[in-house]
N, C-alpha and C. Protein backbone atom coordinates (compact mmCIF):
# COMPACT_ATOMS: atom_id res chain seq x y z
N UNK A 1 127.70 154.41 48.69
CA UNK A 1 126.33 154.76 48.94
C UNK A 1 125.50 154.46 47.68
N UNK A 2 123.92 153.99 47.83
CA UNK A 2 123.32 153.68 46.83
C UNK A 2 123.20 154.91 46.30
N UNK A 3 122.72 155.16 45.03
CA UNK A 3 122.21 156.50 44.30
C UNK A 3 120.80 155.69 43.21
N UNK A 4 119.93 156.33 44.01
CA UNK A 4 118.77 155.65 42.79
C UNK A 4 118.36 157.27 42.25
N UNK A 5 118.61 157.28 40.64
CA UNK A 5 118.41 158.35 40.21
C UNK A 5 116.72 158.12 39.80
N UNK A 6 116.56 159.65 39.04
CA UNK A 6 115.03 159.63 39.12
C UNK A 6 114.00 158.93 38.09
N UNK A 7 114.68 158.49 36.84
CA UNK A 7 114.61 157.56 36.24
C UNK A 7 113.91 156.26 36.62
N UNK A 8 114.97 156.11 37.65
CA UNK A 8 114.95 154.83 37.90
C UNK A 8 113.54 154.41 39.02
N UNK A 9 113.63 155.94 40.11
CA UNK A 9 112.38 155.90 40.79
C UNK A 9 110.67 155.77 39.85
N UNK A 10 110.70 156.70 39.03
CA UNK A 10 109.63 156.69 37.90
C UNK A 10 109.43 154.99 37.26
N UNK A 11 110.23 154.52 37.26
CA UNK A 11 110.20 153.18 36.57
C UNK A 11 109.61 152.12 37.47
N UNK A 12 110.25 152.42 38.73
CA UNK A 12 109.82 151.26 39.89
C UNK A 12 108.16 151.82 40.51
N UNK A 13 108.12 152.98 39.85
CA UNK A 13 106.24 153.56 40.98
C UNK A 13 105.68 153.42 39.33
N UNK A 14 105.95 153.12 38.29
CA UNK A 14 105.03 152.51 37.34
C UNK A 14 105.14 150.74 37.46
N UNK A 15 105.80 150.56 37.79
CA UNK A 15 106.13 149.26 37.91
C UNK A 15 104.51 148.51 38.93
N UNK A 16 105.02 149.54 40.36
CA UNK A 16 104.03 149.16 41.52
C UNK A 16 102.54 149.63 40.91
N UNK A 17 102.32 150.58 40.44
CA UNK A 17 100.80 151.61 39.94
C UNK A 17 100.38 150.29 38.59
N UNK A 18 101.30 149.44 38.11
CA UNK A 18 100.63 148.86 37.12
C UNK A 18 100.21 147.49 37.96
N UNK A 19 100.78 147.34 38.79
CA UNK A 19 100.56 145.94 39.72
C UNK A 19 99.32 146.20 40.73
N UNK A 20 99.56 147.30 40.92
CA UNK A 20 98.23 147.85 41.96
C UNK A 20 96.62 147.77 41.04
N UNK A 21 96.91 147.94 39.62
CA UNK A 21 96.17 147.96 38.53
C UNK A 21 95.70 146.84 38.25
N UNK A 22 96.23 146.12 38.02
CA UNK A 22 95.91 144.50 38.08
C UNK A 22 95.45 144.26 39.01
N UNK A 23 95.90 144.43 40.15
CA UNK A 23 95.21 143.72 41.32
C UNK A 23 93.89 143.92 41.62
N UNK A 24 93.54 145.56 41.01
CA UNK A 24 92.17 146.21 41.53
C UNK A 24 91.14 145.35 40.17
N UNK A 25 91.66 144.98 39.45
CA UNK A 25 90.89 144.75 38.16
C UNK A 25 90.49 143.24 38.22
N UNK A 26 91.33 142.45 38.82
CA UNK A 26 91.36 141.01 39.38
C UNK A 26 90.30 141.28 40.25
N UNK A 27 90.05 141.73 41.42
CA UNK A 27 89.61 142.12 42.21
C UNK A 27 88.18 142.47 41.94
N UNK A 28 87.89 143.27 40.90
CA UNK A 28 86.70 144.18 40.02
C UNK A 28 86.04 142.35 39.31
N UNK A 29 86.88 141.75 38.70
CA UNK A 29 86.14 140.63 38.27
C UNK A 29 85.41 139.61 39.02
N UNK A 30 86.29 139.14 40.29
CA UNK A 30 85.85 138.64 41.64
C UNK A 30 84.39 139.28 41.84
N UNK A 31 84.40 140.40 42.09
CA UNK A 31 83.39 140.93 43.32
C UNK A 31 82.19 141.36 42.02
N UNK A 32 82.33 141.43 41.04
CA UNK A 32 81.42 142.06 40.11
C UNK A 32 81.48 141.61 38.97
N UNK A 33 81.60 140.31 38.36
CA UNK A 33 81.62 139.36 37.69
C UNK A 33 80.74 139.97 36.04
N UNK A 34 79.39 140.41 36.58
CA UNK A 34 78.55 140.62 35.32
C UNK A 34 78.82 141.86 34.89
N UNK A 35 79.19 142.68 35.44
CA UNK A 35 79.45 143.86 35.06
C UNK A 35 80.79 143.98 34.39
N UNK A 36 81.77 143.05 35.10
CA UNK A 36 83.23 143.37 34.23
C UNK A 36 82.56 142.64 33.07
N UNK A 37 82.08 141.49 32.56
CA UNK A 37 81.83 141.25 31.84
C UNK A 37 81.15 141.59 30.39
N UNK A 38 79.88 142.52 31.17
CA UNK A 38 79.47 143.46 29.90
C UNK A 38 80.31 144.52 29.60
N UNK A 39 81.44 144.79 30.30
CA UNK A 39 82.63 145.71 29.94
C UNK A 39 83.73 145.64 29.09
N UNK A 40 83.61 144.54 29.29
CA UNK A 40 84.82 143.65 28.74
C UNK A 40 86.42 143.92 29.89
N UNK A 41 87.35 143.28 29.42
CA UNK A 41 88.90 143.60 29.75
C UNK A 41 89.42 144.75 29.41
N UNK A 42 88.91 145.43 28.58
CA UNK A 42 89.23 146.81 28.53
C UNK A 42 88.46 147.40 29.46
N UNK A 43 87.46 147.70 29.07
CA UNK A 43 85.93 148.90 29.77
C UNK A 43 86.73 148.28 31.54
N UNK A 44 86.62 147.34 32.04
CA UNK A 44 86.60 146.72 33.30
C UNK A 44 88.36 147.88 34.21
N UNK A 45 89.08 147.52 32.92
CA UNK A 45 91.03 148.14 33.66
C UNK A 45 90.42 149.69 32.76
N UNK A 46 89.55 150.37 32.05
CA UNK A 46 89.35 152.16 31.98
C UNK A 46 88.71 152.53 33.42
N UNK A 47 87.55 151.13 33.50
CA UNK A 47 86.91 151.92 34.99
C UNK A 47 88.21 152.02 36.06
N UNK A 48 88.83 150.72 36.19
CA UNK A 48 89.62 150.66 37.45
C UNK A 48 90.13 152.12 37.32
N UNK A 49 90.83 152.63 36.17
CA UNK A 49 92.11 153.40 35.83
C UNK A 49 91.35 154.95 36.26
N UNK A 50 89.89 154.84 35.70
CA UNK A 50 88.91 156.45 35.92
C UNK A 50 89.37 156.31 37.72
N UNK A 51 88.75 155.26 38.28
CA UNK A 51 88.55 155.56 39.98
C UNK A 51 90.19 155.87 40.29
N UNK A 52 91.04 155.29 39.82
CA UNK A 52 92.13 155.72 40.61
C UNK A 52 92.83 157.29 40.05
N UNK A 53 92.04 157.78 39.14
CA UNK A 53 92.14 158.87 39.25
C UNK A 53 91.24 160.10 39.90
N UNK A 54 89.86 159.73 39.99
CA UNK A 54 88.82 160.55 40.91
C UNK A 54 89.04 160.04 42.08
N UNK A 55 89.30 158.89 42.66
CA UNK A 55 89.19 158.96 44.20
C UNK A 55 90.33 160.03 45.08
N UNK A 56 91.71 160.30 44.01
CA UNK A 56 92.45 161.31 45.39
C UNK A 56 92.01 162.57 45.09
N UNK A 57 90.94 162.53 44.15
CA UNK A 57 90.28 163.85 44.22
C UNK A 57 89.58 164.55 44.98
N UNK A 58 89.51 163.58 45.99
CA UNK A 58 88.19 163.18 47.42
C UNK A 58 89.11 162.99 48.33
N UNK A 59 90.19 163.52 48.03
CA UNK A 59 91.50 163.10 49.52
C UNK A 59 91.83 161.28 49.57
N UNK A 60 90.77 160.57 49.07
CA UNK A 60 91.09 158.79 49.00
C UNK A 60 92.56 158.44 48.40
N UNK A 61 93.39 158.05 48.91
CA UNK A 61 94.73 157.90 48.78
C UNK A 61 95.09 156.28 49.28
N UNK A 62 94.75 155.74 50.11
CA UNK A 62 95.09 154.58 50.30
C UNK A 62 94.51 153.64 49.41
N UNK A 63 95.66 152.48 49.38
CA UNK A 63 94.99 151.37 48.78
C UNK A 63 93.94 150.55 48.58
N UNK A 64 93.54 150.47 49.73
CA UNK A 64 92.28 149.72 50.68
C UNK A 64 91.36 150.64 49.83
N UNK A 65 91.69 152.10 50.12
CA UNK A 65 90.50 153.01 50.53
C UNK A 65 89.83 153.42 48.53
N UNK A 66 91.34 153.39 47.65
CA UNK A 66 91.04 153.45 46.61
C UNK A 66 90.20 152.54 46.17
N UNK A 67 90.82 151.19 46.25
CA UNK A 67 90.10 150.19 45.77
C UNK A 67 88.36 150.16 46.02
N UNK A 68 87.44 150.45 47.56
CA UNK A 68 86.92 150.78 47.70
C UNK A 68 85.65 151.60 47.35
N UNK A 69 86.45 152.39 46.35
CA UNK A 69 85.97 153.93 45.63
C UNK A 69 85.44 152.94 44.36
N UNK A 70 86.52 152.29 43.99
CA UNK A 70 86.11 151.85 42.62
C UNK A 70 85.36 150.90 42.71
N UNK A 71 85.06 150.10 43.63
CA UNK A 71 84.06 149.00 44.21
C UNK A 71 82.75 150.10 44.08
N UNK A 72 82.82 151.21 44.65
CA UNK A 72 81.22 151.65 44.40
C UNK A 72 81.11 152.39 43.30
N UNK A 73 82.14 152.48 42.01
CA UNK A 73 81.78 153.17 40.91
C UNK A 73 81.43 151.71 39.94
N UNK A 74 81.47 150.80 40.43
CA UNK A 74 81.26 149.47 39.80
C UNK A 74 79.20 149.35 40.17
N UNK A 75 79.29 149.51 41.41
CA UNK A 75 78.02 149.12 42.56
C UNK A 75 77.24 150.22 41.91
N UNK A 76 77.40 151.37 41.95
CA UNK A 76 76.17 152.69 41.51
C UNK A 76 76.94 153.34 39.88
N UNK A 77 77.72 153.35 39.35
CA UNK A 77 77.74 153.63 38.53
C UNK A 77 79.13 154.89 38.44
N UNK A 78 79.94 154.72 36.99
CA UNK A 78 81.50 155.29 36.84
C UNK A 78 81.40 156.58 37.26
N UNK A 79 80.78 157.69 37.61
CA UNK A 79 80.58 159.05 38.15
C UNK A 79 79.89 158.81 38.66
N UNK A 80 79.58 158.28 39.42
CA UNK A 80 78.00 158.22 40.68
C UNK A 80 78.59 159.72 41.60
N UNK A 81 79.41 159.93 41.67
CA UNK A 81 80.22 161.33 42.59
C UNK A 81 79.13 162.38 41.42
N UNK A 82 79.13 162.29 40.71
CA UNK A 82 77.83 163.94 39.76
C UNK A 82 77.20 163.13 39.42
N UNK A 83 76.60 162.25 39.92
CA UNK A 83 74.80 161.79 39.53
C UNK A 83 74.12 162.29 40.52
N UNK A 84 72.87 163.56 39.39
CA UNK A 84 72.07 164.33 40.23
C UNK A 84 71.04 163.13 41.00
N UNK A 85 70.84 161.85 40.47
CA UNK A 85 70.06 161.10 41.32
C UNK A 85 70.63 160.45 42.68
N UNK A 86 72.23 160.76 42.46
CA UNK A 86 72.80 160.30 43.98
C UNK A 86 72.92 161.11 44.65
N UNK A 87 72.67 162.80 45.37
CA UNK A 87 73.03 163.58 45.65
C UNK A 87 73.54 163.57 46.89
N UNK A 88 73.27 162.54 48.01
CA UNK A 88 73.93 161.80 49.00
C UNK A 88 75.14 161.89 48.87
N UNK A 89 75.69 161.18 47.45
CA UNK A 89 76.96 160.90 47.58
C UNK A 89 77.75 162.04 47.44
N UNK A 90 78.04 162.91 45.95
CA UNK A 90 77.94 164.17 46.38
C UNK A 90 78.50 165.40 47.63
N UNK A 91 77.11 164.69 48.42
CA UNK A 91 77.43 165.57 49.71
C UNK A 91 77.94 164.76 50.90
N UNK A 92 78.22 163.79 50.99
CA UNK A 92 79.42 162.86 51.56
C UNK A 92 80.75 163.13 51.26
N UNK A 93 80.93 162.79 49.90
CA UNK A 93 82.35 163.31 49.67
C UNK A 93 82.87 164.72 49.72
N UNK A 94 81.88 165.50 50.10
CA UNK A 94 82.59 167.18 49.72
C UNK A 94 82.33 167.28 51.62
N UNK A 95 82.32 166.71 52.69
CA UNK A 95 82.00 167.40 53.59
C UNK A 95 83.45 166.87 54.13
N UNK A 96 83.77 168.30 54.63
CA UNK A 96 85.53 168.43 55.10
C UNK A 96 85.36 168.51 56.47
N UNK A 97 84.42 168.00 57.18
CA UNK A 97 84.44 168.30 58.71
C UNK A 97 84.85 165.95 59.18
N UNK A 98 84.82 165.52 57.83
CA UNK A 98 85.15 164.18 58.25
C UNK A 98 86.51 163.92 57.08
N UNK A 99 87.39 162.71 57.97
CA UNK A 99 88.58 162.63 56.96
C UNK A 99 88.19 161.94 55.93
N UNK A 100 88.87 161.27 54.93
CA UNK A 100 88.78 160.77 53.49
C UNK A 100 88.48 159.25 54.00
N UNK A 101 88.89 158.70 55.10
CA UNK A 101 88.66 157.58 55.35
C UNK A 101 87.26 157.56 55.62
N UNK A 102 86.89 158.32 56.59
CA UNK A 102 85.19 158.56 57.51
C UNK A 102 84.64 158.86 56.17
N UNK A 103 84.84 159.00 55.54
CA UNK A 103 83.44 159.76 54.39
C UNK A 103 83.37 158.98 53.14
N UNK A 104 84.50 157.99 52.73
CA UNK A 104 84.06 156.72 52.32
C UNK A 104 83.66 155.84 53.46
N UNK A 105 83.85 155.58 54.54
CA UNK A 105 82.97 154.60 55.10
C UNK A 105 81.56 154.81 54.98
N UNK A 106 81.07 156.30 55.32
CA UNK A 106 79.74 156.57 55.35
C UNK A 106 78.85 156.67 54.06
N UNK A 107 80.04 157.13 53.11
CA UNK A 107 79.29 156.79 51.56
C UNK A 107 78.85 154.87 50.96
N UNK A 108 80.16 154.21 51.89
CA UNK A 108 79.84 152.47 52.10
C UNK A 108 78.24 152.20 51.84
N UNK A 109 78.51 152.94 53.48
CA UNK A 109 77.08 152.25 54.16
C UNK A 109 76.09 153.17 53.78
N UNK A 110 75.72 153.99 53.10
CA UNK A 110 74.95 154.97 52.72
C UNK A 110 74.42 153.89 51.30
N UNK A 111 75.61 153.78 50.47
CA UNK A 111 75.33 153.04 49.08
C UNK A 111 74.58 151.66 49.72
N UNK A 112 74.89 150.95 50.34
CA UNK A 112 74.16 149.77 50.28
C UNK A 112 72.85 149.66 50.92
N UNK A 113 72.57 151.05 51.53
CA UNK A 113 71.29 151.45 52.15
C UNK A 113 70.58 151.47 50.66
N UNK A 114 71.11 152.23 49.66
CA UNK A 114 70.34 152.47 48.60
C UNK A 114 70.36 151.57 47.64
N UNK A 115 71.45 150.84 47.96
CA UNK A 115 71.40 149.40 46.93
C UNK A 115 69.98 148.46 47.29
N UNK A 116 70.17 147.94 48.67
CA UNK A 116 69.10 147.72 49.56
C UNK A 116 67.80 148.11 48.58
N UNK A 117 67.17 149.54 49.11
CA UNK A 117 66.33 149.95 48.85
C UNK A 117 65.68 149.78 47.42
N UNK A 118 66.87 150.10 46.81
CA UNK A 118 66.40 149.96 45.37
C UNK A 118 66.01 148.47 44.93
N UNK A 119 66.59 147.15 45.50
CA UNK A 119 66.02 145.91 45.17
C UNK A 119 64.80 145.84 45.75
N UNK A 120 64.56 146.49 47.04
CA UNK A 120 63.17 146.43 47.77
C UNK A 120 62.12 146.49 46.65
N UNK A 121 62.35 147.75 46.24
CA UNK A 121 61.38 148.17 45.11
C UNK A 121 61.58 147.55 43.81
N UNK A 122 62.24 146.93 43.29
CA UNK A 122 62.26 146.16 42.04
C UNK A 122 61.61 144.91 42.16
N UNK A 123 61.89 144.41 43.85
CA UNK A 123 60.76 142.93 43.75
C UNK A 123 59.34 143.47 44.37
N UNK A 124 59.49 144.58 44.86
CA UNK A 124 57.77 144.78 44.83
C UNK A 124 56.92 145.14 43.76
N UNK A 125 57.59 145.74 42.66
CA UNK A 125 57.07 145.92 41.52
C UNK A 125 56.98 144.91 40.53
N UNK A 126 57.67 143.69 40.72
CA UNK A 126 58.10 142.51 39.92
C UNK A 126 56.91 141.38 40.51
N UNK A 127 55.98 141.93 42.13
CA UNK A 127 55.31 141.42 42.59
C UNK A 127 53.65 142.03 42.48
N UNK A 128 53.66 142.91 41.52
CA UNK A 128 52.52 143.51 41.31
C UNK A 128 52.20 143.27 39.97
């Protein structure tokens, strides 16, 4: 019979958590290019490393769903979860009557409502 002692388990889920790490950070450069950039390769794998520790704080546990999290701490900013100017978000993530999946989707589409909005108003003011 195999015996994988616990050692050995700890070694192989740092193994996967550092590959999952990379991938989200690969990923972070793709989709958000200027921002990893003014971050640098460090600042860019601290943000990845902050979200994958606040998102299962929010019940967010999947891969997809982590990655996700850190896509909008990239999009609104590394605590946008306690920015008194997001208070939306906030109260998205704390409402327990939807699962961890439903309440990042709705924080999704909530953020790009306000992403949206907020360019609205930067080219109307850029037009005055």
């Amino acid at each position: 019979m195999l015996r994988i002692r616990q050692e050995m388990m700890e070694a192989l889920s740092r193994g996967v958590l550092a590959t999952y790490e990379d991938n989200v950070v690969a990923h972070a450069w793709r989709a958000f290019p200027e921002r990893c950039e003014a971050l640098g390769e460090a600042g860019t794998r601290e943000m990845a490393q902050h979200g994958m520790i606040r998102a299962p704080m929010y019940g967010i546990v999947g891969e997809r769903d982590v990655c996700r999290y850190i896509d909008l701490m990239f999009a609104l900013g590394r605590d946008f979860d306690l920015d008194r100017h997001l208070p939306w978000a906030h109260e998205i993530l704390h409402n327990q009557a939807w699962s961890p999946h439903r309440r990042l989707t709705r924080l999704c589409d909530r953020a790009i409502e306000h992403l949206r909005s907020a360019t609205a108003r930067g080219t109307q003011s850029k037009e005055t």
